[in-house]
ModelCIF file with pLDDT and N, C-alpha, C, O atoms, coordinates in Angstrom:
data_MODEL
#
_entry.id   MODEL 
#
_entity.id                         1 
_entity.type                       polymer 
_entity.pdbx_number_of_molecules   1 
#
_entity_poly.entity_id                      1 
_entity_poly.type                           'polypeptide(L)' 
_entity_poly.nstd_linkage                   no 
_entity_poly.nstd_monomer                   no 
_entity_poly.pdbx_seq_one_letter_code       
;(UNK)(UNK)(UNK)(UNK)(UNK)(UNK)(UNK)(UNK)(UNK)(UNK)(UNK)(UNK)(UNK)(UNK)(UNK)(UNK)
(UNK)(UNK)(UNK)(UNK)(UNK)(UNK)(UNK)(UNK)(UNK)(UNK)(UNK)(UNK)(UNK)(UNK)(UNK)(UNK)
(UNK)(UNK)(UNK)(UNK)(UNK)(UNK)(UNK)(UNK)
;
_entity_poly.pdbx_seq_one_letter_code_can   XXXXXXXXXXXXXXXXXXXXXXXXXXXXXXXXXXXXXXXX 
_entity_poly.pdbx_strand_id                 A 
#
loop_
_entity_poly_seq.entity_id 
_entity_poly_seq.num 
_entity_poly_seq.mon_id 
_entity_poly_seq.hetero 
1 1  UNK n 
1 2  UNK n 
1 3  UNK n 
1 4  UNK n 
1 5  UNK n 
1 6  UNK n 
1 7  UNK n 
1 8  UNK n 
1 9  UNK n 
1 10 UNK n 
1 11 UNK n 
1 12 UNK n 
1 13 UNK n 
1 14 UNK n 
1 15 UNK n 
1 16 UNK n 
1 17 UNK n 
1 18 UNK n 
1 19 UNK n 
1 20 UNK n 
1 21 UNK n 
1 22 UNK n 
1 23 UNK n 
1 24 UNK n 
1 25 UNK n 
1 26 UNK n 
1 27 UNK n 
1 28 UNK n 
1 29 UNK n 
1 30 UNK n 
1 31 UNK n 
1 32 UNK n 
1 33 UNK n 
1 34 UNK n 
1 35 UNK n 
1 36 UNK n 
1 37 UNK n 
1 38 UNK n 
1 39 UNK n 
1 40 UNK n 
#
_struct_asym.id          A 
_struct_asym.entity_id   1 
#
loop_
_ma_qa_metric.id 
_ma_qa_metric.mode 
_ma_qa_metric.name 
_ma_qa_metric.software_group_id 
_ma_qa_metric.type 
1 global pLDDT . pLDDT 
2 local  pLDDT . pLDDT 
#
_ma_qa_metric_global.metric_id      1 
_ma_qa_metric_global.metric_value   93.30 
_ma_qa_metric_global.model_id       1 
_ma_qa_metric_global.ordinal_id     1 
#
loop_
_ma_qa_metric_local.label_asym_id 
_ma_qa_metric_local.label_comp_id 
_ma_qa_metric_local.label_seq_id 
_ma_qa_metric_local.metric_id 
_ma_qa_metric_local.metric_value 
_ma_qa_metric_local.model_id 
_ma_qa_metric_local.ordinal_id 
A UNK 1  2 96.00 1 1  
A UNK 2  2 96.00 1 2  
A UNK 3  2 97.00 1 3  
A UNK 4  2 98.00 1 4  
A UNK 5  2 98.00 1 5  
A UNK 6  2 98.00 1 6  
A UNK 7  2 97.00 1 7  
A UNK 8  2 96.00 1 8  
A UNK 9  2 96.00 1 9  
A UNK 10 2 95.00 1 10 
A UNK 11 2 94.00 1 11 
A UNK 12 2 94.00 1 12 
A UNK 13 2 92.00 1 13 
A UNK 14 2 92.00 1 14 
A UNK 15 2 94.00 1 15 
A UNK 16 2 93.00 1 16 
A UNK 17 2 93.00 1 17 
A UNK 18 2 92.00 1 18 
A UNK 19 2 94.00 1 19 
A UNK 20 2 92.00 1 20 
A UNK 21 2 90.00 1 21 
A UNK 22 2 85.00 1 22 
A UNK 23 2 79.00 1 23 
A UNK 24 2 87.00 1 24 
A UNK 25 2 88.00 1 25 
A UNK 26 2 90.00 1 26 
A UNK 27 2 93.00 1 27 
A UNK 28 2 92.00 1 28 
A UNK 29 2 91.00 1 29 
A UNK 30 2 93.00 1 30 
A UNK 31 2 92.00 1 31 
A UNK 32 2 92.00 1 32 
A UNK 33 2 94.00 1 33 
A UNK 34 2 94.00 1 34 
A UNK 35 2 93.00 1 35 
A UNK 36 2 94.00 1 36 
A UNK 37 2 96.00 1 37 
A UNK 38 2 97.00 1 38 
A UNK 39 2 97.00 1 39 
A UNK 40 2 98.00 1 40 
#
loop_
_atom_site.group_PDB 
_atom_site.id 
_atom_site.type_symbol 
_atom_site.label_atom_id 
_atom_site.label_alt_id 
_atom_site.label_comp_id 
_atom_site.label_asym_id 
_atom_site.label_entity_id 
_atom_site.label_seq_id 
_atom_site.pdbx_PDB_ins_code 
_atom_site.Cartn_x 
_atom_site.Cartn_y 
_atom_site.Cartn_z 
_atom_site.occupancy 
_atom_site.B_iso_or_equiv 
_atom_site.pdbx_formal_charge 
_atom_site.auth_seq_id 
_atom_site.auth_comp_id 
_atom_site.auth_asym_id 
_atom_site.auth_atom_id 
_atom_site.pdbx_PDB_model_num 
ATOM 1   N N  . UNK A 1 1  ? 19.027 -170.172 -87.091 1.00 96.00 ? 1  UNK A N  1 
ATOM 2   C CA . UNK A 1 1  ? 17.985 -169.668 -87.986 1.00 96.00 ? 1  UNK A CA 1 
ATOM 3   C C  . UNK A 1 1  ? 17.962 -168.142 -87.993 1.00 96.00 ? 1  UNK A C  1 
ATOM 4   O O  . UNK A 1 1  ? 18.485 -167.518 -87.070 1.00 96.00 ? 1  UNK A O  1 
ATOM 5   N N  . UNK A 1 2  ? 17.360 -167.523 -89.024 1.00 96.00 ? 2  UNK A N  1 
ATOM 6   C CA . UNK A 1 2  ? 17.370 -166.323 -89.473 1.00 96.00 ? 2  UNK A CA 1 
ATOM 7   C C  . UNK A 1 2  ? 15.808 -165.983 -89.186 1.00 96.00 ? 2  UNK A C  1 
ATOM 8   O O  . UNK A 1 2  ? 14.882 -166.227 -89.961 1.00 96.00 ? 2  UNK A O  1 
ATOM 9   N N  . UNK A 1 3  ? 15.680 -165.187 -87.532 1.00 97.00 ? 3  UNK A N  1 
ATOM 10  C CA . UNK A 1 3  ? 14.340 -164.877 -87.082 1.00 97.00 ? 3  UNK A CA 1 
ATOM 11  C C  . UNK A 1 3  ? 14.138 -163.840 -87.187 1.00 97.00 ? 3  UNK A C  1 
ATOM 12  O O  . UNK A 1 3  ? 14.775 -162.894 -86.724 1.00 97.00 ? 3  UNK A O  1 
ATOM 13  N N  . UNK A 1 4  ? 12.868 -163.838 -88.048 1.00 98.00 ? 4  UNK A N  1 
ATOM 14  C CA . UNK A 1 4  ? 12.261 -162.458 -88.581 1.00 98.00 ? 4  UNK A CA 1 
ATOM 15  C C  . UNK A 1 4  ? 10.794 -162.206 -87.361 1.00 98.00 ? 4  UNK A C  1 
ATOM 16  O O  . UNK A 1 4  ? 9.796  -162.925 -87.354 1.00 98.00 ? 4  UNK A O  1 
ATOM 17  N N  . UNK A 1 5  ? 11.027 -161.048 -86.447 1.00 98.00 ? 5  UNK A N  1 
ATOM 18  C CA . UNK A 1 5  ? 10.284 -161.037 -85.526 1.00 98.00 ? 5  UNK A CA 1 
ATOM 19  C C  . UNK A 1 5  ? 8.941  -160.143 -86.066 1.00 98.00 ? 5  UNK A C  1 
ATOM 20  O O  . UNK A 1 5  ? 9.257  -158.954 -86.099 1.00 98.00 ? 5  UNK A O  1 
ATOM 21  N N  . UNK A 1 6  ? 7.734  -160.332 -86.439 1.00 98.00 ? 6  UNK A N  1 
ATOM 22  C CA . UNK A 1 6  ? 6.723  -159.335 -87.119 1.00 98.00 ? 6  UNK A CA 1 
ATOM 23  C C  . UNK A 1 6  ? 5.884  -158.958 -85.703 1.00 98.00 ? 6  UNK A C  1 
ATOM 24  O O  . UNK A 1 6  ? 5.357  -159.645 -84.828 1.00 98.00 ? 6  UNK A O  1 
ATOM 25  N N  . UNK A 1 7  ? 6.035  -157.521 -85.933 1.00 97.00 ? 7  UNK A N  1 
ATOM 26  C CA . UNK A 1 7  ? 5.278  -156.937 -84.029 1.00 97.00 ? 7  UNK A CA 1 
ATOM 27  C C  . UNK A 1 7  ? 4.108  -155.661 -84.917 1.00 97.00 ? 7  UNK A C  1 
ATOM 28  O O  . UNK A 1 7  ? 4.229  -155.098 -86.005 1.00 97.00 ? 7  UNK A O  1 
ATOM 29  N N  . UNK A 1 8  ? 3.190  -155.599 -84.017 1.00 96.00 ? 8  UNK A N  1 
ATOM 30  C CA . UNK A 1 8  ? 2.617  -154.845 -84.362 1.00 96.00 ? 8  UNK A CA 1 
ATOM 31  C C  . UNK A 1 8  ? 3.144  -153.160 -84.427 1.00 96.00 ? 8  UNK A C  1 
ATOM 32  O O  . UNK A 1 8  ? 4.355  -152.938 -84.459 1.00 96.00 ? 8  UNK A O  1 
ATOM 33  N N  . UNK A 1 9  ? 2.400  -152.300 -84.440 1.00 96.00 ? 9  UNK A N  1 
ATOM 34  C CA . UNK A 1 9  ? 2.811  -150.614 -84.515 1.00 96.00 ? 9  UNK A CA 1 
ATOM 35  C C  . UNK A 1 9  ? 3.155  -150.139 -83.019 1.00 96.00 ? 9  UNK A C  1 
ATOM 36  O O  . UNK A 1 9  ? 3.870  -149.172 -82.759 1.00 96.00 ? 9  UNK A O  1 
ATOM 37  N N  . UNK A 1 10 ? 2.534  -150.971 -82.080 1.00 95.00 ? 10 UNK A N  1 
ATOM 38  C CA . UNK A 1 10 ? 2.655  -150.692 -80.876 1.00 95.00 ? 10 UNK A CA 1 
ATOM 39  C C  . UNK A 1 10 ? 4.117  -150.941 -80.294 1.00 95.00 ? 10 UNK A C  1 
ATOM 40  O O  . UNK A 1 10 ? 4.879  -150.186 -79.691 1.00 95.00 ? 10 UNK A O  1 
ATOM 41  N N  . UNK A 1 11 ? 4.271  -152.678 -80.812 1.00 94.00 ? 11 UNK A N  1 
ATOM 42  C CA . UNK A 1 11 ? 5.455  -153.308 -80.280 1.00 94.00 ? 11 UNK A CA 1 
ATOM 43  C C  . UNK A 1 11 ? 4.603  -154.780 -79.794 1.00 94.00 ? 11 UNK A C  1 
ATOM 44  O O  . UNK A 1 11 ? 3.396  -154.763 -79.552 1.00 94.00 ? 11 UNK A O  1 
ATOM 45  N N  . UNK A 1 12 ? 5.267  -155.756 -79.722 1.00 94.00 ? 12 UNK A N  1 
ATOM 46  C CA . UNK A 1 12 ? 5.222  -156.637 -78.971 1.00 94.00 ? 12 UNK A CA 1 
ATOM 47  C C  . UNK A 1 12 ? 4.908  -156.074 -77.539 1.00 94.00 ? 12 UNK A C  1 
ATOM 48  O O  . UNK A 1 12 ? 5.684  -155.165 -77.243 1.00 94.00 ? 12 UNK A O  1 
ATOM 49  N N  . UNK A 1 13 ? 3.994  -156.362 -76.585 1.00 92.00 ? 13 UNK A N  1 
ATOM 50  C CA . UNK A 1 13 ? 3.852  -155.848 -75.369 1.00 92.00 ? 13 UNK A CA 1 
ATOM 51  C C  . UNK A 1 13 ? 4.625  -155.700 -74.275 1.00 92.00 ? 13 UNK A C  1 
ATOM 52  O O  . UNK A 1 13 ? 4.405  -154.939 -73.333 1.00 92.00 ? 13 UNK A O  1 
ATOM 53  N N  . UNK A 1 14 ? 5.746  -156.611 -74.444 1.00 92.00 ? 14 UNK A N  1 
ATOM 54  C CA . UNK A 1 14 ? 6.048  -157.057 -73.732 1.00 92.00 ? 14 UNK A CA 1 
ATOM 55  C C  . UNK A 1 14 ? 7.481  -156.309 -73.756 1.00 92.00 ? 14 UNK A C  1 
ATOM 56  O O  . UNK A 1 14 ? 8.394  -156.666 -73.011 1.00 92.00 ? 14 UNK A O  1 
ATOM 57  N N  . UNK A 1 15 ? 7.606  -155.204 -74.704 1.00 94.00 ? 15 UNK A N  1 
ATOM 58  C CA . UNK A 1 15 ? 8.735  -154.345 -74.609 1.00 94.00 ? 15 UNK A CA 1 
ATOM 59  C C  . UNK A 1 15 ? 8.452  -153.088 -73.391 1.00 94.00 ? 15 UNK A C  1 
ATOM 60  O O  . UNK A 1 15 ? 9.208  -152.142 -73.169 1.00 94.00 ? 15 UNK A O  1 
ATOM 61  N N  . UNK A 1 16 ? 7.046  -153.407 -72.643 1.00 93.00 ? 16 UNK A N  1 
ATOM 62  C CA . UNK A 1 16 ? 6.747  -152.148 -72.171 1.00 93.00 ? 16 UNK A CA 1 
ATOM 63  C C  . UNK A 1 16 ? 6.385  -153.071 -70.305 1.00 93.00 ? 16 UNK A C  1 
ATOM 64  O O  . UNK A 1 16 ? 5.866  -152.575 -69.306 1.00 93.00 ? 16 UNK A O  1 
ATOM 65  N N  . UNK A 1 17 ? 6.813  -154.187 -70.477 1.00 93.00 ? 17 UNK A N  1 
ATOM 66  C CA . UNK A 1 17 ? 7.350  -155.499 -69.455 1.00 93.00 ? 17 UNK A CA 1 
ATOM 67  C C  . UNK A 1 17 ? 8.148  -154.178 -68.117 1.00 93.00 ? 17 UNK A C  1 
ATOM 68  O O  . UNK A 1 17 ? 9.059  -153.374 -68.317 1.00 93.00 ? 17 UNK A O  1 
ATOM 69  N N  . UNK A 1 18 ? 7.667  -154.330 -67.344 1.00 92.00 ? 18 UNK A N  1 
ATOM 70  C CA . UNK A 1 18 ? 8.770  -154.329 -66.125 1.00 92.00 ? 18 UNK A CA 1 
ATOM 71  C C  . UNK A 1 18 ? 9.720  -155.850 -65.826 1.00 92.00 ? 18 UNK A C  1 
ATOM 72  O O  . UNK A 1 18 ? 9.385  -157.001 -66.105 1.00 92.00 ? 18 UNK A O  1 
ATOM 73  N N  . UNK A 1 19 ? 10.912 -155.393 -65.208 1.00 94.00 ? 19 UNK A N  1 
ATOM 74  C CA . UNK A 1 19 ? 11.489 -154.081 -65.177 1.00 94.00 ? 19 UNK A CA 1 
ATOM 75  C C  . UNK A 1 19 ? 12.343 -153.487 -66.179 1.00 94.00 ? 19 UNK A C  1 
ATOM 76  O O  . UNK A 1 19 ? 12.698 -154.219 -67.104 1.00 94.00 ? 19 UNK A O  1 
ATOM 77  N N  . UNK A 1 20 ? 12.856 -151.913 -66.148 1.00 92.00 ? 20 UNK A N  1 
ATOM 78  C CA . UNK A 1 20 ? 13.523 -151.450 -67.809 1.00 92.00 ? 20 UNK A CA 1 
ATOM 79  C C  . UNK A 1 20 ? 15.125 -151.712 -66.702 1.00 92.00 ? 20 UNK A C  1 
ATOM 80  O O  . UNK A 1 20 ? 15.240 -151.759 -65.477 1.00 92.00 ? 20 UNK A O  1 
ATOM 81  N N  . UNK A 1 21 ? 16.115 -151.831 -67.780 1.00 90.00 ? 21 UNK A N  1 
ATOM 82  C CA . UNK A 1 21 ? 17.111 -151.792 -67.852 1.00 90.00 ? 21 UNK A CA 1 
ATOM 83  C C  . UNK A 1 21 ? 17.771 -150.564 -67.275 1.00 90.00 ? 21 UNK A C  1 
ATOM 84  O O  . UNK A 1 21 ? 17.722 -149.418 -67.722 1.00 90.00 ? 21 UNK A O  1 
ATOM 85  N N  . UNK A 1 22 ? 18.427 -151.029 -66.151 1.00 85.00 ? 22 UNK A N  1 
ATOM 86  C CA . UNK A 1 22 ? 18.734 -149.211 -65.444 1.00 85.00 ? 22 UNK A CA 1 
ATOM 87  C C  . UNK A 1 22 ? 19.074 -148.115 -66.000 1.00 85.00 ? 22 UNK A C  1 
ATOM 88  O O  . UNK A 1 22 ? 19.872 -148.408 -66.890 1.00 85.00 ? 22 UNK A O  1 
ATOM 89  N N  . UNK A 1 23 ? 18.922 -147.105 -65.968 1.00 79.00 ? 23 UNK A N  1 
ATOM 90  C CA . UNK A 1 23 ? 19.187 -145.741 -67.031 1.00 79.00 ? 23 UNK A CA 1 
ATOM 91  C C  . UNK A 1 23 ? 18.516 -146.105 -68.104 1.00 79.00 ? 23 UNK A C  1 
ATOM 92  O O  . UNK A 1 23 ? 19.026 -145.405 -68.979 1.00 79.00 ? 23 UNK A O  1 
ATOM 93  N N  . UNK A 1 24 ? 17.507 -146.903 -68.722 1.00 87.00 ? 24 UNK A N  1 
ATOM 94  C CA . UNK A 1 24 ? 17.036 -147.020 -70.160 1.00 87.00 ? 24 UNK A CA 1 
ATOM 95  C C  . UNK A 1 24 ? 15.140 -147.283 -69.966 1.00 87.00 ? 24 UNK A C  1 
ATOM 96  O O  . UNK A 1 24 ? 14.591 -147.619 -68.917 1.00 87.00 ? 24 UNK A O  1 
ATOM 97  N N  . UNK A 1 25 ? 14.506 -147.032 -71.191 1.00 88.00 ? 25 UNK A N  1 
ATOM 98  C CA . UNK A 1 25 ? 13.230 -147.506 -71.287 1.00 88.00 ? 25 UNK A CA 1 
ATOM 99  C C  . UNK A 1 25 ? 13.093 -149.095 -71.800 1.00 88.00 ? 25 UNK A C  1 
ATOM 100 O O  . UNK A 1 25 ? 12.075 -149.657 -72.204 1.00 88.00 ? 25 UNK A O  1 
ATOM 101 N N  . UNK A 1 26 ? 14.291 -149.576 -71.672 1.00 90.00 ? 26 UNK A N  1 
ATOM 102 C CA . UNK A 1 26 ? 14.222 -150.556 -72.016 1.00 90.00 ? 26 UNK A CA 1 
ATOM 103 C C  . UNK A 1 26 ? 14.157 -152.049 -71.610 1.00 90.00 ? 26 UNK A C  1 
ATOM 104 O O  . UNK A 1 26 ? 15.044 -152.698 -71.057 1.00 90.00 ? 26 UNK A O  1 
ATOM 105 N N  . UNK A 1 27 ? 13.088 -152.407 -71.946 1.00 93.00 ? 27 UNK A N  1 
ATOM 106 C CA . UNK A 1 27 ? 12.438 -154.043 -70.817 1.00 93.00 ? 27 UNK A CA 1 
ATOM 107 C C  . UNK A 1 27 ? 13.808 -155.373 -70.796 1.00 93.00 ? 27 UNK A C  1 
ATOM 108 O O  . UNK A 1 27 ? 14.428 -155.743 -71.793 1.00 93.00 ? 27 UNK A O  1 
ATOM 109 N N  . UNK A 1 28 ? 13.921 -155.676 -69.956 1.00 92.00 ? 28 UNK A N  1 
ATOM 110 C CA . UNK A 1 28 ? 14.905 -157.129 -69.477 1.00 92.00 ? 28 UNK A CA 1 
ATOM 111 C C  . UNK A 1 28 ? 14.327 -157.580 -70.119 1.00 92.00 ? 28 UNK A C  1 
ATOM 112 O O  . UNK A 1 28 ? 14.880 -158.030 -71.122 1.00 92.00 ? 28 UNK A O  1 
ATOM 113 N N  . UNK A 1 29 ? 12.726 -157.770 -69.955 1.00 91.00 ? 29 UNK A N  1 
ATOM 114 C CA . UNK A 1 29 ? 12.095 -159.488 -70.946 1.00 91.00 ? 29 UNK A CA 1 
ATOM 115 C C  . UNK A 1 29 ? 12.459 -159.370 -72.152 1.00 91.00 ? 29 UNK A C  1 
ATOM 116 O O  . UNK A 1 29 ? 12.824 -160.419 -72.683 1.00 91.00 ? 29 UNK A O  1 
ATOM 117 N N  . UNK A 1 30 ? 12.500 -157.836 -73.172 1.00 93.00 ? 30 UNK A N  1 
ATOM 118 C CA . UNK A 1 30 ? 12.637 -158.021 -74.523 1.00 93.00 ? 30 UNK A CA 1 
ATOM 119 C C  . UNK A 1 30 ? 14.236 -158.165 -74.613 1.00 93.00 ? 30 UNK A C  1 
ATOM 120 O O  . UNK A 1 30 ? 14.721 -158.661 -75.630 1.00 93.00 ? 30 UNK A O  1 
ATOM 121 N N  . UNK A 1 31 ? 15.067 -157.733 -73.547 1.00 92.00 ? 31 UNK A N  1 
ATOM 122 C CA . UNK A 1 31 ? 16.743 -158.177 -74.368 1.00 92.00 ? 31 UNK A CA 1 
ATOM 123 C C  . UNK A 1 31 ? 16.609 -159.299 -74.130 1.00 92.00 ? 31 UNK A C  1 
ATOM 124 O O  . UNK A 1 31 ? 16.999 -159.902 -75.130 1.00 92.00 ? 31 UNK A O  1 
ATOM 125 N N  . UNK A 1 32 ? 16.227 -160.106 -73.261 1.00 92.00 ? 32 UNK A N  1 
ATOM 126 C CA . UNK A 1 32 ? 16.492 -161.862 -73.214 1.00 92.00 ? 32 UNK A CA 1 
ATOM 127 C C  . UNK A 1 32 ? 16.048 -162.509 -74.165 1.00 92.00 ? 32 UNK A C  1 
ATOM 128 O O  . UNK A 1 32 ? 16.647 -163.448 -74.689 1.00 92.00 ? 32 UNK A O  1 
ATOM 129 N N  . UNK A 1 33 ? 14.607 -161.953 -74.603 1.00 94.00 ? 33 UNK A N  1 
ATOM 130 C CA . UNK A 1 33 ? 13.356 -162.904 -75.309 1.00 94.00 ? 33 UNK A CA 1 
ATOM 131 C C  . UNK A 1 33 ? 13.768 -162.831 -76.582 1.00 94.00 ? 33 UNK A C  1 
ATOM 132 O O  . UNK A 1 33 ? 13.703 -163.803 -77.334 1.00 94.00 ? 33 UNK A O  1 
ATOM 133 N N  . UNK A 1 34 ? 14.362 -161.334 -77.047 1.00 94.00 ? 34 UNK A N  1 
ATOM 134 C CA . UNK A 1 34 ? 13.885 -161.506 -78.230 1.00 94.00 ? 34 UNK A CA 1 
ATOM 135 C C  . UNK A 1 34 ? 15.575 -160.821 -78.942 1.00 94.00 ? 34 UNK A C  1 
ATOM 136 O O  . UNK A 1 34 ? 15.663 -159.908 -79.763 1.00 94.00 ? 34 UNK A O  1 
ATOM 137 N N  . UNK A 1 35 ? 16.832 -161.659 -78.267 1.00 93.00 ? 35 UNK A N  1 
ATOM 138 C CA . UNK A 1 35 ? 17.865 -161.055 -78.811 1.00 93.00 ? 35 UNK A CA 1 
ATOM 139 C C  . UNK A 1 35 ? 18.402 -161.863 -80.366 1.00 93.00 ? 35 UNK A C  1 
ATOM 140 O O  . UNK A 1 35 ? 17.903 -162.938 -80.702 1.00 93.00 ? 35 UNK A O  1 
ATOM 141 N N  . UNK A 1 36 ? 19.415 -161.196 -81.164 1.00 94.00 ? 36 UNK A N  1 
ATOM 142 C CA . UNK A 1 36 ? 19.648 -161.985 -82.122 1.00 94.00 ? 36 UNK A CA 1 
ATOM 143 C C  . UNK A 1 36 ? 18.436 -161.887 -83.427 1.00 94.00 ? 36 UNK A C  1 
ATOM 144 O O  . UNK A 1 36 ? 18.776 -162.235 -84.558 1.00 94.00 ? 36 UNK A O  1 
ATOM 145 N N  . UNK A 1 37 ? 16.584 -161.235 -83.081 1.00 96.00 ? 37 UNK A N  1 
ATOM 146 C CA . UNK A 1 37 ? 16.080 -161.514 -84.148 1.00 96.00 ? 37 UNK A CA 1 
ATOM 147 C C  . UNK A 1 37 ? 16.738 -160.143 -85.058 1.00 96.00 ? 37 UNK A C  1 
ATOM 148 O O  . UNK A 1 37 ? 17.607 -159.334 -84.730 1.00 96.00 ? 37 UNK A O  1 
ATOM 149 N N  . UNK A 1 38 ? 15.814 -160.284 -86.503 1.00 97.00 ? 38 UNK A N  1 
ATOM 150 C CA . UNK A 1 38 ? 15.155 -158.922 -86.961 1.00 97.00 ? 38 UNK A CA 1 
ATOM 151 C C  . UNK A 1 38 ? 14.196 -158.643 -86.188 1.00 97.00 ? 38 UNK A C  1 
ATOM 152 O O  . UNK A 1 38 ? 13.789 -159.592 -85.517 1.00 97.00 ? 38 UNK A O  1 
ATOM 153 N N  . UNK A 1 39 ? 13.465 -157.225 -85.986 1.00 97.00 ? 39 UNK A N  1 
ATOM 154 C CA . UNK A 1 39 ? 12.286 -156.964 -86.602 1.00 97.00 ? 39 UNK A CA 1 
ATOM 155 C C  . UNK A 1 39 ? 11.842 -155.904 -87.346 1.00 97.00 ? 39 UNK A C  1 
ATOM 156 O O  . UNK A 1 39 ? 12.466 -154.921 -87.746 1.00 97.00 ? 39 UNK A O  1 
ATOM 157 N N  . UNK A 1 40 ? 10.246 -156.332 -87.544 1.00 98.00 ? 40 UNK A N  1 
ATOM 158 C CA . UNK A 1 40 ? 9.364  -155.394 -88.807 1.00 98.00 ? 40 UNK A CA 1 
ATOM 159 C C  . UNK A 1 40 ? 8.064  -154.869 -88.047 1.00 98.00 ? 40 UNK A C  1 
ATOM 160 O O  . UNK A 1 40 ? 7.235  -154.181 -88.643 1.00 98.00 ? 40 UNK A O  1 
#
């Protein structure tokens, strides 16, 4: 399926999830959770 992820202005919260990805601001939960969508 073709997943269109709709997050608020903030983000989904859960991009701000410990822990970030070493060297990055970027959350483990959101590359697992939410790989493969769009979002808006």
């Amino acid at each position: 399926a073709d997943v269109i992820k709709v997050e608020s202005p903030e983000g989904d919260e859960t991009r701000r999830y410990l822990p970030f990805i070493e060297g990055s601001d970027f959350s483990a939960f959101t590359a697992a959770i939410n790989r493969s969508k769009r979002s808006i």
